[in-house]
C-alpha atoms as a PDB file:
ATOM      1  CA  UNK A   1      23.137  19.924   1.360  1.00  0.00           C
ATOM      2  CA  UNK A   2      23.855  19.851   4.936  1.00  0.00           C
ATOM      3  CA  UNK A   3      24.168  23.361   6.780  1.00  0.00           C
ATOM      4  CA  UNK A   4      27.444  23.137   7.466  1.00  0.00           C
ATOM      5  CA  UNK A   5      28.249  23.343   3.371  1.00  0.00           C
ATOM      6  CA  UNK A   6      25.515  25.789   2.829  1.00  0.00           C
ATOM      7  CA  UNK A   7      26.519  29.607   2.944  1.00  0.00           C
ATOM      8  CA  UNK A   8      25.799  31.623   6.145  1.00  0.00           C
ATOM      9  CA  UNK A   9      24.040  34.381   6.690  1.00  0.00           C
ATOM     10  CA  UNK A  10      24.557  36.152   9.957  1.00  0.00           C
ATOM     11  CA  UNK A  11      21.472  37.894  11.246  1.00  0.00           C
ATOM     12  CA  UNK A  12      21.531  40.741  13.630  1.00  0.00           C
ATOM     13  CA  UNK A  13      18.265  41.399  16.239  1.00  0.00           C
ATOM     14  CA  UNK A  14      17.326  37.810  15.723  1.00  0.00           C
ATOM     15  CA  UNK A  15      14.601  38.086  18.901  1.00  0.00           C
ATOM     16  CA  UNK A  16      13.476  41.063  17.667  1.00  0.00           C
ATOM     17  CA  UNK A  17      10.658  41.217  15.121  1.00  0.00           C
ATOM     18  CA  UNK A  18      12.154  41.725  12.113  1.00  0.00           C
ATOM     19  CA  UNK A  19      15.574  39.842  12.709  1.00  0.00           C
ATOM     20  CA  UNK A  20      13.184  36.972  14.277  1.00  0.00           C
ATOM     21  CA  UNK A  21      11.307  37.182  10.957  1.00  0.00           C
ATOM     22  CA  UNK A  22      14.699  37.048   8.606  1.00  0.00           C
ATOM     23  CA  UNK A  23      15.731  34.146  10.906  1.00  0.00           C
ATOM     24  CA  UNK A  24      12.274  32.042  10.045  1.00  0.00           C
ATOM     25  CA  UNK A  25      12.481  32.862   6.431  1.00  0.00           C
ATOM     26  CA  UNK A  26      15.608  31.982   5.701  1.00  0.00           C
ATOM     27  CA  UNK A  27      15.143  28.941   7.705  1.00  0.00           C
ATOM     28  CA  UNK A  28      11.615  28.143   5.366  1.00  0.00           C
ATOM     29  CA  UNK A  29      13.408  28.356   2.060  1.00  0.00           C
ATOM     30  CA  UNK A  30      16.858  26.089   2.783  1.00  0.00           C
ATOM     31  CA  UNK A  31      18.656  28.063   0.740  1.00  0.00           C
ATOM     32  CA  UNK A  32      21.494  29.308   3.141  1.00  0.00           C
ATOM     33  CA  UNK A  33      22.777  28.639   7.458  1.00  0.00           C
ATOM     34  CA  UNK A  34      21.780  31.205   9.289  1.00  0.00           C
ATOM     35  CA  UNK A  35      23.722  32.271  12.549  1.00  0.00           C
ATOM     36  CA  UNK A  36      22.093  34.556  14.743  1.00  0.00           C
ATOM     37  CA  UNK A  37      23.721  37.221  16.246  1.00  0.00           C
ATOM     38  CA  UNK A  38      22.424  38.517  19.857  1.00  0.00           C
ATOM     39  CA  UNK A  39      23.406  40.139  23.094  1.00  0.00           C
ATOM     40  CA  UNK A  40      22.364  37.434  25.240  1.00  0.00           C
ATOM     41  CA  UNK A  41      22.315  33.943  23.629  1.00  0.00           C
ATOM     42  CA  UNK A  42      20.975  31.934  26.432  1.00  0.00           C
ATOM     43  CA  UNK A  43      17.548  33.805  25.723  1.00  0.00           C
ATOM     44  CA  UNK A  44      17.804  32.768  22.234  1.00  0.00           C
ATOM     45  CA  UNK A  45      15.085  29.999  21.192  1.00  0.00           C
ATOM     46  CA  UNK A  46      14.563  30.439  17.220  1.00  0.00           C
ATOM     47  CA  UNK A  47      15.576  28.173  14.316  1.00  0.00           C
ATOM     48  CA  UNK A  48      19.226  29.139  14.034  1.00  0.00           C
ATOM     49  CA  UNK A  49      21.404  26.809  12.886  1.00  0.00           C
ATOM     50  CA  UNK A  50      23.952  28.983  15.377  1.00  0.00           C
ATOM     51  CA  UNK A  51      23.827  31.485  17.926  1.00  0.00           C
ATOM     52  CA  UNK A  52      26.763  33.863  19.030  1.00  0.00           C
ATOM     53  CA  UNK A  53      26.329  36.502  21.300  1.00  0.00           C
ATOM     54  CA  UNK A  54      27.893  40.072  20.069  1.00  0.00           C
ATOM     55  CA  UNK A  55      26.975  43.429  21.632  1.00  0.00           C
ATOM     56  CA  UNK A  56      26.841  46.362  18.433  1.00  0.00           C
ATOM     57  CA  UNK A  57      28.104  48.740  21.788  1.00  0.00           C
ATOM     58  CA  UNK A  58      30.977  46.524  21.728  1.00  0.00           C
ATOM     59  CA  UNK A  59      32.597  46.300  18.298  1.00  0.00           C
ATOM     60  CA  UNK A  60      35.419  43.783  19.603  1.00  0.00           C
ATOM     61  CA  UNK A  61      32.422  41.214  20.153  1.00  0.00           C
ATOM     62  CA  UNK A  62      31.699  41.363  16.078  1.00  0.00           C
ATOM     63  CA  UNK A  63      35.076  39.781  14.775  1.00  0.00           C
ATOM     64  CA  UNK A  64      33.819  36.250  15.739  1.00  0.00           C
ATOM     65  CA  UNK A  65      30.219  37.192  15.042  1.00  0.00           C
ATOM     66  CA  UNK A  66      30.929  37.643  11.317  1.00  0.00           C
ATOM     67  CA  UNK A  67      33.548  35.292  10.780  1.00  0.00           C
ATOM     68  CA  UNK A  68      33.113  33.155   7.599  1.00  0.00           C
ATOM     69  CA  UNK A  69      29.823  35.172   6.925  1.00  0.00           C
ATOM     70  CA  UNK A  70      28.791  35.129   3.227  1.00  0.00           C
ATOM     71  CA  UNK A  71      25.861  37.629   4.078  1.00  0.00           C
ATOM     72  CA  UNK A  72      24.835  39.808   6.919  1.00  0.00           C
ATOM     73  CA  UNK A  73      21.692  41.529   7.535  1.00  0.00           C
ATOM     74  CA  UNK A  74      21.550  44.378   9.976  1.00  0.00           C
ATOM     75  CA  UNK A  75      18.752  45.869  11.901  1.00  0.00           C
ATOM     76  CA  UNK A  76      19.483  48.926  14.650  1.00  0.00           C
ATOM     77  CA  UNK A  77      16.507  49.789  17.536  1.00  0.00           C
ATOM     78  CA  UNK A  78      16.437  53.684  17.507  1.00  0.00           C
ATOM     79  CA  UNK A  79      13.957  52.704  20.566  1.00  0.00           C
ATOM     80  CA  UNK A  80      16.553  51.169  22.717  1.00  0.00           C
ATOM     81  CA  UNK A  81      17.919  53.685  25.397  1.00  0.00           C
ATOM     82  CA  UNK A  82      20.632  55.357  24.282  1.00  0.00           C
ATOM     83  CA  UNK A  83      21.301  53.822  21.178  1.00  0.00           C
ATOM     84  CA  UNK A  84      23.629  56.069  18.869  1.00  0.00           C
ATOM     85  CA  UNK A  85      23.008  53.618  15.417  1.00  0.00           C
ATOM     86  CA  UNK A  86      25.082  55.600  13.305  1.00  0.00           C
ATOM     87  CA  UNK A  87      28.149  54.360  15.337  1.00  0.00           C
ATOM     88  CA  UNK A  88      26.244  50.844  15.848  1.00  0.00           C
ATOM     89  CA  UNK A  89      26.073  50.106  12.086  1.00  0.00           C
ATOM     90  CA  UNK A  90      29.434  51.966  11.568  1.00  0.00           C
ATOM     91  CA  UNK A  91      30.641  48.920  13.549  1.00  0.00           C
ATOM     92  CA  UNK A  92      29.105  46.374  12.598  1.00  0.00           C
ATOM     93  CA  UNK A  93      29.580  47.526   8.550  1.00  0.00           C
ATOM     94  CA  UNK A  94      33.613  47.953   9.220  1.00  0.00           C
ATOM     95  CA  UNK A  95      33.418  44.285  11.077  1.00  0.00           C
ATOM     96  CA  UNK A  96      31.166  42.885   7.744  1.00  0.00           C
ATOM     97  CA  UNK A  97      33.969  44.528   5.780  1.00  0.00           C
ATOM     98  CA  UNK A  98      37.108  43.008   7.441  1.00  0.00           C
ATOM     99  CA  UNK A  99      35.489  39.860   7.346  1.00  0.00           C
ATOM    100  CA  UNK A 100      35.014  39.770   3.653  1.00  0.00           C
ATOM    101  CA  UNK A 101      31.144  39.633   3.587  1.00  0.00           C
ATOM    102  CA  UNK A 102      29.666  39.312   0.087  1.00  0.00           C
ATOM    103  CA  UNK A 103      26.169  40.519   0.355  1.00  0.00           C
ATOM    104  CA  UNK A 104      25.162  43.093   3.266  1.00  0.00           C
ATOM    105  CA  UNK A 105      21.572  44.112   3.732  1.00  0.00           C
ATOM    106  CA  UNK A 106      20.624  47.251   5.382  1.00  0.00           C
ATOM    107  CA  UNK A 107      17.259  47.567   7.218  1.00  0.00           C
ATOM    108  CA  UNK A 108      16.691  51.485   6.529  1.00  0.00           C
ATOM    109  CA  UNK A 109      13.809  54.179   6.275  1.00  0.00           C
ATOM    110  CA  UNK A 110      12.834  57.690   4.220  1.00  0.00           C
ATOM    111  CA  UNK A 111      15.234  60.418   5.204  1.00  0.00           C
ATOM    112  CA  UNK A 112      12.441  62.573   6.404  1.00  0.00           C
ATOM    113  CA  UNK A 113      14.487  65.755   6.916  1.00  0.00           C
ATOM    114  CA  UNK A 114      15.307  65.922   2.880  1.00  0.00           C
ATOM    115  CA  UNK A 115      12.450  64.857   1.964  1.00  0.00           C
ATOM    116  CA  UNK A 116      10.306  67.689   3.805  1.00  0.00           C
ATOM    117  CA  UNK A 117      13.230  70.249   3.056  1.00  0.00           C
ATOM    118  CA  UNK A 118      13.824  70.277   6.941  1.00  0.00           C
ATOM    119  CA  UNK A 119      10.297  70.897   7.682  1.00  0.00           C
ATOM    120  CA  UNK A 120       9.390  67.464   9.352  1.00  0.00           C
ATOM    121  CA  UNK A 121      12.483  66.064  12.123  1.00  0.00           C
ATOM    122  CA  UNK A 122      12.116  62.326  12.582  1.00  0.00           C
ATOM    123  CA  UNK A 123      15.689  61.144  13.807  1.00  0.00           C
ATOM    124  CA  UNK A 124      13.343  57.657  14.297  1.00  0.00           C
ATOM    125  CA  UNK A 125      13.536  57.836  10.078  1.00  0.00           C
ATOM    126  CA  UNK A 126      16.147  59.828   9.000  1.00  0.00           C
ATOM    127  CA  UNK A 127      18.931  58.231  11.124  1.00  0.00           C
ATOM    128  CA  UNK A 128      18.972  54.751   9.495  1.00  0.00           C
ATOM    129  CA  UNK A 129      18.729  56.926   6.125  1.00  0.00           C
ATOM    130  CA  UNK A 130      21.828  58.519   6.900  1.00  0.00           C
ATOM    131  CA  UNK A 131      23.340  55.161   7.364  1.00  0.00           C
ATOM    132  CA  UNK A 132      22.786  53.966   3.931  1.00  0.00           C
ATOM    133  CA  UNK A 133      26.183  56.645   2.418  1.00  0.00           C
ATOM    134  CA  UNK A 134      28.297  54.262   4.744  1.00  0.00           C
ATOM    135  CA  UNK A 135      27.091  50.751   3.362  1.00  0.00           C
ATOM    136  CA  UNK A 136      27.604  52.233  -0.087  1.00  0.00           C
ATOM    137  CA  UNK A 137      30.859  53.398   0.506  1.00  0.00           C
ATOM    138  CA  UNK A 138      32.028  49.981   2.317  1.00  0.00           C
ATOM    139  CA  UNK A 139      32.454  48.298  -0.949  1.00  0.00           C
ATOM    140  CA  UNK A 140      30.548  45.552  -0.396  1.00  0.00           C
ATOM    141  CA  UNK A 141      30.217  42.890  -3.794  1.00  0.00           C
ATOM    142  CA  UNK A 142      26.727  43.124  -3.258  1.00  0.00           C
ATOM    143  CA  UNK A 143      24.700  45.048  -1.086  1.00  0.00           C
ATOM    144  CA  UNK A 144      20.578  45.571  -0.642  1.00  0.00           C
ATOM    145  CA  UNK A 145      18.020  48.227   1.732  1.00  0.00           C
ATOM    146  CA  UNK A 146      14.933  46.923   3.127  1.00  0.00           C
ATOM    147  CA  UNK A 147      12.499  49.580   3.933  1.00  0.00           C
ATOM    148  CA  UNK A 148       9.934  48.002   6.617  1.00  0.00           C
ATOM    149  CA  UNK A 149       6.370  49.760   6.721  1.00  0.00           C
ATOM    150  CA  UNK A 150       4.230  51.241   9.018  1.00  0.00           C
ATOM    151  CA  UNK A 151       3.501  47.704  11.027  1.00  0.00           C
ATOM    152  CA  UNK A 152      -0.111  45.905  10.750  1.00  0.00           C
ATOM    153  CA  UNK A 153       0.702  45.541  14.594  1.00  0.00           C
ATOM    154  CA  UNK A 154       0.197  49.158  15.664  1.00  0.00           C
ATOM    155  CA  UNK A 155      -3.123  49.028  14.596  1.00  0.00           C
ATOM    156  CA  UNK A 156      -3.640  46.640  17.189  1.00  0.00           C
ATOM    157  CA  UNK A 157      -3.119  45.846  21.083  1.00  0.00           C
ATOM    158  CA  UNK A 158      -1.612  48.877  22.908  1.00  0.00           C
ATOM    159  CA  UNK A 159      -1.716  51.300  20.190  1.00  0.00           C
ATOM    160  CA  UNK A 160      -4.811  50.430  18.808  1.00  0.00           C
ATOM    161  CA  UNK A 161      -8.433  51.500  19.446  1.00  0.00           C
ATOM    162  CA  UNK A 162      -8.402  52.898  22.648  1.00  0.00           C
ATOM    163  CA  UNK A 163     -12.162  53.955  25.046  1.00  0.00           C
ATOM    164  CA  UNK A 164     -12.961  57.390  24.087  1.00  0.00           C
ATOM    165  CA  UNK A 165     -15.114  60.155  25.931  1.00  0.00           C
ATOM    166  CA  UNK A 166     -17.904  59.673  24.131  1.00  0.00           C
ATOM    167  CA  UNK A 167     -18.146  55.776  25.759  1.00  0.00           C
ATOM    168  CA  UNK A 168     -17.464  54.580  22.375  1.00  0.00           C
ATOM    169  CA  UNK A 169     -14.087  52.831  21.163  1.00  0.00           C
ATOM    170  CA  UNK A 170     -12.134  54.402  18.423  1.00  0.00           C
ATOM    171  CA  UNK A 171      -9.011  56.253  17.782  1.00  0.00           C
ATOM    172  CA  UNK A 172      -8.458  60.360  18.482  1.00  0.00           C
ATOM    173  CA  UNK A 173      -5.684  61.311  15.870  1.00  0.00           C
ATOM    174  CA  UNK A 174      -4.337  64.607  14.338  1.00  0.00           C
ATOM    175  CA  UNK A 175      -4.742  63.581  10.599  1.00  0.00           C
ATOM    176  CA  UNK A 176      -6.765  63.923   8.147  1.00  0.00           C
ATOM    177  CA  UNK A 177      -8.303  60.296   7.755  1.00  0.00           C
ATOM    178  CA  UNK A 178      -9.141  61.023   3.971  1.00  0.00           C
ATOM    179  CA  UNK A 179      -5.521  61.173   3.032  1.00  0.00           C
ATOM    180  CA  UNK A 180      -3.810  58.247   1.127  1.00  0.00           C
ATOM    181  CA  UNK A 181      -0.947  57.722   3.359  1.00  0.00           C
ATOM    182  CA  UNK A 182      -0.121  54.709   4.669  1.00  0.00           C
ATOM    183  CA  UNK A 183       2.450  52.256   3.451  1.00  0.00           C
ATOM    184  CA  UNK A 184       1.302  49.350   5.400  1.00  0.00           C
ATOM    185  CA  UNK A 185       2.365  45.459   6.466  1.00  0.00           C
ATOM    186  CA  UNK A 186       3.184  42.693   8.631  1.00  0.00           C
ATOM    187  CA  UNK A 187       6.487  43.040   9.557  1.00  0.00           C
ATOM    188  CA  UNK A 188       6.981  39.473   9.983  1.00  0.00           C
ATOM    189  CA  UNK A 189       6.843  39.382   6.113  1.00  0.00           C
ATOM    190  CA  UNK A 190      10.040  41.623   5.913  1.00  0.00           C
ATOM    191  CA  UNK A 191      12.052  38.301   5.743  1.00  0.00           C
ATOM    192  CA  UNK A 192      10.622  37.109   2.789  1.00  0.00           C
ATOM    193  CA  UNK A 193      12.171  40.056   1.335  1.00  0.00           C
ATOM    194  CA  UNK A 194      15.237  39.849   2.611  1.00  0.00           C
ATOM    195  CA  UNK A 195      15.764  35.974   1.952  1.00  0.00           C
ATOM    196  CA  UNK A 196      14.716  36.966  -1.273  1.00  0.00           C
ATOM    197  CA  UNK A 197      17.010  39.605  -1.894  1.00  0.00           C
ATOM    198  CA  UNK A 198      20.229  36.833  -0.719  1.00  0.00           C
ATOM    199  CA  UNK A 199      19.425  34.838  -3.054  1.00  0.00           C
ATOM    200  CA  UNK A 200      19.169  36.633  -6.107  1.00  0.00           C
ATOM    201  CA  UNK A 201      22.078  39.109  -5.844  1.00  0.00           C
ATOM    202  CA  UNK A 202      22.189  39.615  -9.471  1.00  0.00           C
ATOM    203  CA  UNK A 203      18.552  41.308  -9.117  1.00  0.00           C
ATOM    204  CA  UNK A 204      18.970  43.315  -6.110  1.00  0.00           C
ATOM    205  CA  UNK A 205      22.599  43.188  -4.801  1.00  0.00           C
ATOM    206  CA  UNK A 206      23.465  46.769  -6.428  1.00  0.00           C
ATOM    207  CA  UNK A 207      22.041  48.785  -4.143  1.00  0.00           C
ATOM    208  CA  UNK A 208      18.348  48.161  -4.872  1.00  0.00           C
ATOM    209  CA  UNK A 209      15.374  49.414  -2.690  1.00  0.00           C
ATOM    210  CA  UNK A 210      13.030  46.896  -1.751  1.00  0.00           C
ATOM    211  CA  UNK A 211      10.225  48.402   0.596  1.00  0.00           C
ATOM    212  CA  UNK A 212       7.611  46.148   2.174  1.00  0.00           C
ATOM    213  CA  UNK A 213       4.119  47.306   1.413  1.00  0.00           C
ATOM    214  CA  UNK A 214       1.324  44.975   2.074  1.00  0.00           C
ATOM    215  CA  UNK A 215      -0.850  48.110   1.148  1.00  0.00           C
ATOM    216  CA  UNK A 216      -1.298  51.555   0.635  1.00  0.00           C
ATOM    217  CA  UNK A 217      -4.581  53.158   2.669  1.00  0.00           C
ATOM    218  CA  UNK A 218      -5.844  56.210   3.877  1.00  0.00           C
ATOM    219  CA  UNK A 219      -7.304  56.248   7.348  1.00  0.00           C
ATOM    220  CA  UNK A 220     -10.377  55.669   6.290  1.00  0.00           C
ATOM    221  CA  UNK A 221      -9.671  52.142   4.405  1.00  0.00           C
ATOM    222  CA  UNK A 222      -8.421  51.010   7.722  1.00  0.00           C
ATOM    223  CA  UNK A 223     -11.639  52.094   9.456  1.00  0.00           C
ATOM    224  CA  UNK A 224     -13.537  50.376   7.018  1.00  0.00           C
ATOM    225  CA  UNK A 225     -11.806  47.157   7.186  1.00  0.00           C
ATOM    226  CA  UNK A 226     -12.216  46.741  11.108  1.00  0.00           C
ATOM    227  CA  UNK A 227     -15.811  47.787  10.552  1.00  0.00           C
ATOM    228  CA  UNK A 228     -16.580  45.292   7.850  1.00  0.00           C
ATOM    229  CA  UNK A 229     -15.264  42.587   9.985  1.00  0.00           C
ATOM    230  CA  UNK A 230     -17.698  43.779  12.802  1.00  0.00           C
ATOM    231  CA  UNK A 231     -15.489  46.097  15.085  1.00  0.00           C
ATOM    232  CA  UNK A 232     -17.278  49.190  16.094  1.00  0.00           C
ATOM    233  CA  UNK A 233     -14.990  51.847  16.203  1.00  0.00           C
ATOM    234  CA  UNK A 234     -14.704  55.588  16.069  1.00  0.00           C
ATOM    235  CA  UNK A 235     -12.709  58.243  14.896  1.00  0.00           C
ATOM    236  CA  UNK A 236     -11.969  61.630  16.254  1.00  0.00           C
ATOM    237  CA  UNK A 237      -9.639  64.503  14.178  1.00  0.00           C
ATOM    238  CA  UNK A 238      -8.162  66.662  16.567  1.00  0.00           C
ATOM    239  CA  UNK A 239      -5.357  69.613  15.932  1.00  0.00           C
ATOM    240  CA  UNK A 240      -1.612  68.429  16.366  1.00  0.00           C
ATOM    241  CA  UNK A 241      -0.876  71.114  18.692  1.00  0.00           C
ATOM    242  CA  UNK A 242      -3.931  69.999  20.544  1.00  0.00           C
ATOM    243  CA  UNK A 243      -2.831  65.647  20.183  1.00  0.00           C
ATOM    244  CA  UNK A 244       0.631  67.481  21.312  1.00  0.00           C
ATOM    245  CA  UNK A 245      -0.783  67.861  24.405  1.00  0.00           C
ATOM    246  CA  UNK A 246      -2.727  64.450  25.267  1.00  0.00           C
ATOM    247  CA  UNK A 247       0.480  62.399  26.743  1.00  0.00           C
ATOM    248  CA  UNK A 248       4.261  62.351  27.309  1.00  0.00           C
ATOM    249  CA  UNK A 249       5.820  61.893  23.227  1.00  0.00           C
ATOM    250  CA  UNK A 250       2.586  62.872  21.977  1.00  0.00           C
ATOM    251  CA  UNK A 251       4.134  65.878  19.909  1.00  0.00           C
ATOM    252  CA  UNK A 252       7.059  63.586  18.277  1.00  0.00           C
ATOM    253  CA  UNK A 253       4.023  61.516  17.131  1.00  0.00           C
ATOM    254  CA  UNK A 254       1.784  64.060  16.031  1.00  0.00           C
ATOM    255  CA  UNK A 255       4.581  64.745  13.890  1.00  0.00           C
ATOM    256  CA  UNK A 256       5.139  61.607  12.710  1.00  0.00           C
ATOM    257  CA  UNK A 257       1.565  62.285  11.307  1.00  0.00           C
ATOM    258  CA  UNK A 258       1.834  65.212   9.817  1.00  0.00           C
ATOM    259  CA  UNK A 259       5.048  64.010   7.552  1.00  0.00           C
ATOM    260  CA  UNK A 260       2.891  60.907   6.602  1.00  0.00           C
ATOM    261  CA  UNK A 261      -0.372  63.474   5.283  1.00  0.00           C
ATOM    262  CA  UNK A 262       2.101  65.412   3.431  1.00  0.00           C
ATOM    263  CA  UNK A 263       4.627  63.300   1.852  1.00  0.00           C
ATOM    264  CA  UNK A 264       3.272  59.681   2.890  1.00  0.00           C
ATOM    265  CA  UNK A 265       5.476  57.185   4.881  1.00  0.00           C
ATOM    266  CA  UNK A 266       7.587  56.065   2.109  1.00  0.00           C
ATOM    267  CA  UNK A 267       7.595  59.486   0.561  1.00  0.00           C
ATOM    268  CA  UNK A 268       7.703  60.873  -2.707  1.00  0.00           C
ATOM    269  CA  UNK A 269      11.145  58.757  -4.420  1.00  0.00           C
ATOM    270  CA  UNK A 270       9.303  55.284  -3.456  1.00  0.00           C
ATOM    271  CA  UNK A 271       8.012  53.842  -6.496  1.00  0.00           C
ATOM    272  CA  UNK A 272       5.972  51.405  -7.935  1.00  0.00           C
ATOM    273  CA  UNK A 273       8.790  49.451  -9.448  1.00  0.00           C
ATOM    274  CA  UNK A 274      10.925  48.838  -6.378  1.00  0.00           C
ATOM    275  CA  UNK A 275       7.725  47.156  -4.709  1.00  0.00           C
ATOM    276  CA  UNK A 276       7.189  45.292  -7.493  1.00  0.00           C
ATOM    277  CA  UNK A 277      10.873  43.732  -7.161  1.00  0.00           C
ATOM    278  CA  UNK A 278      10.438  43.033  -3.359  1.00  0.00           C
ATOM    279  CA  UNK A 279       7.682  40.689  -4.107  1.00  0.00           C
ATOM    280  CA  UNK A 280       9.024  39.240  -6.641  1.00  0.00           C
ATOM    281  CA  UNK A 281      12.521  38.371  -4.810  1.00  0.00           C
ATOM    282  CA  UNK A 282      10.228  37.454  -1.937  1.00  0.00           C
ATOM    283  CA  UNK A 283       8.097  35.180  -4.325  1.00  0.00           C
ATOM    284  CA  UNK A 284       4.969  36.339  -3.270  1.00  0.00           C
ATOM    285  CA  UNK A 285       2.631  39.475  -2.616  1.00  0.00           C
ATOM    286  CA  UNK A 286       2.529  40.659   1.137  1.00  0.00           C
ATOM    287  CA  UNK A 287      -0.764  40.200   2.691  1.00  0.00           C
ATOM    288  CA  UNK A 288      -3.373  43.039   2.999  1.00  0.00           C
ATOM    289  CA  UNK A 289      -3.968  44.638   5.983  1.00  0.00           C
ATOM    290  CA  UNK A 290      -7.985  43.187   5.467  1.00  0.00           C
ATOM    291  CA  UNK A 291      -6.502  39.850   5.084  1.00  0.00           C
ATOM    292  CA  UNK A 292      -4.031  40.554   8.481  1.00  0.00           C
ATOM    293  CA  UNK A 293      -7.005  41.756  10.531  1.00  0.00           C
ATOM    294  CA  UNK A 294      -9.077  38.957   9.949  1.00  0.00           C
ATOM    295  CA  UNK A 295      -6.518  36.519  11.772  1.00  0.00           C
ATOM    296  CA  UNK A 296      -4.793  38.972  14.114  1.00  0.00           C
ATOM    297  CA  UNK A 297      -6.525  42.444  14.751  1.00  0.00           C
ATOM    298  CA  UNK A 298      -6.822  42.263  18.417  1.00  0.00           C
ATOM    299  CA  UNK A 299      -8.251  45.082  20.807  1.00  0.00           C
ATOM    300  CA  UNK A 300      -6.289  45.859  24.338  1.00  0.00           C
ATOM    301  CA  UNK A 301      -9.243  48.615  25.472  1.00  0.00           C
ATOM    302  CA  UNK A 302      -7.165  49.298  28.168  1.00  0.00           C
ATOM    303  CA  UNK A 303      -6.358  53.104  28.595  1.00  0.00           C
ATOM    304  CA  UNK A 304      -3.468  53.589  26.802  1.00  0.00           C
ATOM    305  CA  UNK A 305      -1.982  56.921  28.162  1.00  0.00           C
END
């Protein structure tokens, strides 16, 4: 079947890491065209079977984005300066909706604020949570949430091991590193799920969680994995208000932490079962971080802060 009879998917943040990723996985299984949607389309250089440039700022732009789209998956960058993603998904969910869309998939995270009872503010979280009421009420035949993890790739590079006073190389954190925590993967495996979850609406199209988790660690386990593959590295527990401190944002991630030690990153509601149904829409188990750091653990030792 040629791509032009296959059904298309259009895929928002295609040159970002996890539209890039649901770009090369759909690609990899056949089983759909994929369009991808970006601001600037002359930097585009993936496997698209199309390109169209659309602006989520600009909701005009996302008429001719969507058109004839069987599916759409949507990722927002909190990150990006002054990004207000309730009103960029609001956009792009109404365009998905006028253009009669069958399947829409909704990158998303734990709302951190109900989950801590107010107690822990991460608008990095709780605003793509918050989104998830408006894809439900769209009315979308089908719809899906992806829940990315913590990535593989801040354990590595910039925010990885950085030189510490004591000459050695290591990491100075306010957490307790004893503290099963971590929902953990490669991010570039997210579009596994997500290919997965297009073509098997009947599984997952009802509103189905599907978190990526490569693995589940405390602090420790990650430790133990760089050591075993011969990284000498340290660890230092320091107070958050004292990590508050250390550099500009270093409160907001100290706590980031905190949440994490207390409810982990996925929180109390994730369960067992809705991993279990990511891998098997995505046809396979995500790779462990041990398995990750052998091929791509990397260490920038320049000063981070």
């Amino acid at each position: 079947m040629s791509s032009d009879e296959k059904k298309l998917i259009a895929v928002f943040g295609a040159t970002g890491q996890q539209g890039g990723g649901v770009v090369r996985a759909l690609k990899a299984r056949g089983a759909f065209a994929v369009r991808a949607v970006t601001r600037d389309a002359s930097k585009y250089d993936g496997p698209a079977d199309q390109v169209v440039q659309a602006d989520l700022d600009r909701p005009d732009t996302l008429v001719e984005a969507l058109k004839g789209a069987h599916g759409v998956f949507l990722v927002t960058n909190y990150w990006q300066e002054g990004t207000d993603e309730l009103q960029q998904a609001t956009a792009a969910i109404d365009a998905a909706k006028a253009a009669g869309v069958d399947h829409f998939i909704w990158s998303t995270l734990p709302n951190v604020e109900a989950i801590s009872g107010g107690k822990y503010k991460l608008p990095q979280f709780s605003g793509k949570a918050k989104i998830d009421a408006v894809v439900k009420r769209a009315g979308f035949p089908h719809h899906s949430f992806v829940v990315p993890p913590a990535y593989y790739q801040n354990f590595s590079g910039q925010f990885g091991p950085q030189p510490q006073q004591d000459g050695t190389l290591g990491w100075t954190l306010p957490i307790d590193p004893a503290v099963r925590c971590f929902h953990l993967g490669d991010i570039a495996e997210l579009g596994d799920i997500v290919a997965g979850a297009f073509e098997h609406p009947d599984k997952v199209g009802n509103g189905a969680y599907l978190p990526l988790v490569g693995d589940f660690l405390r602090f420790n386990d990650i430790l133990n994995v760089l050591r075993q593959q011969g990284h000498e590295l340290s660890f230092t527990r320091v107070p958050g208000e004292v990590y508050a401190t250390f550099f500009p944002g270093a409160d907001a991630l100290a706590e980031t932490l905190a949440y994490y030690e207390d409810y982990t990153y996925l929180g109390p509601t994730a369960s067992d079962q809705q991993i279990a149904l990511a891998n098997e829409v995505a046809g396979k188990a995500p790779a462990t971080f041990a398995e990750w750091a052998r091929d791509n653990f990397r260490i920038d030792a320049a000063p981070q802060h």
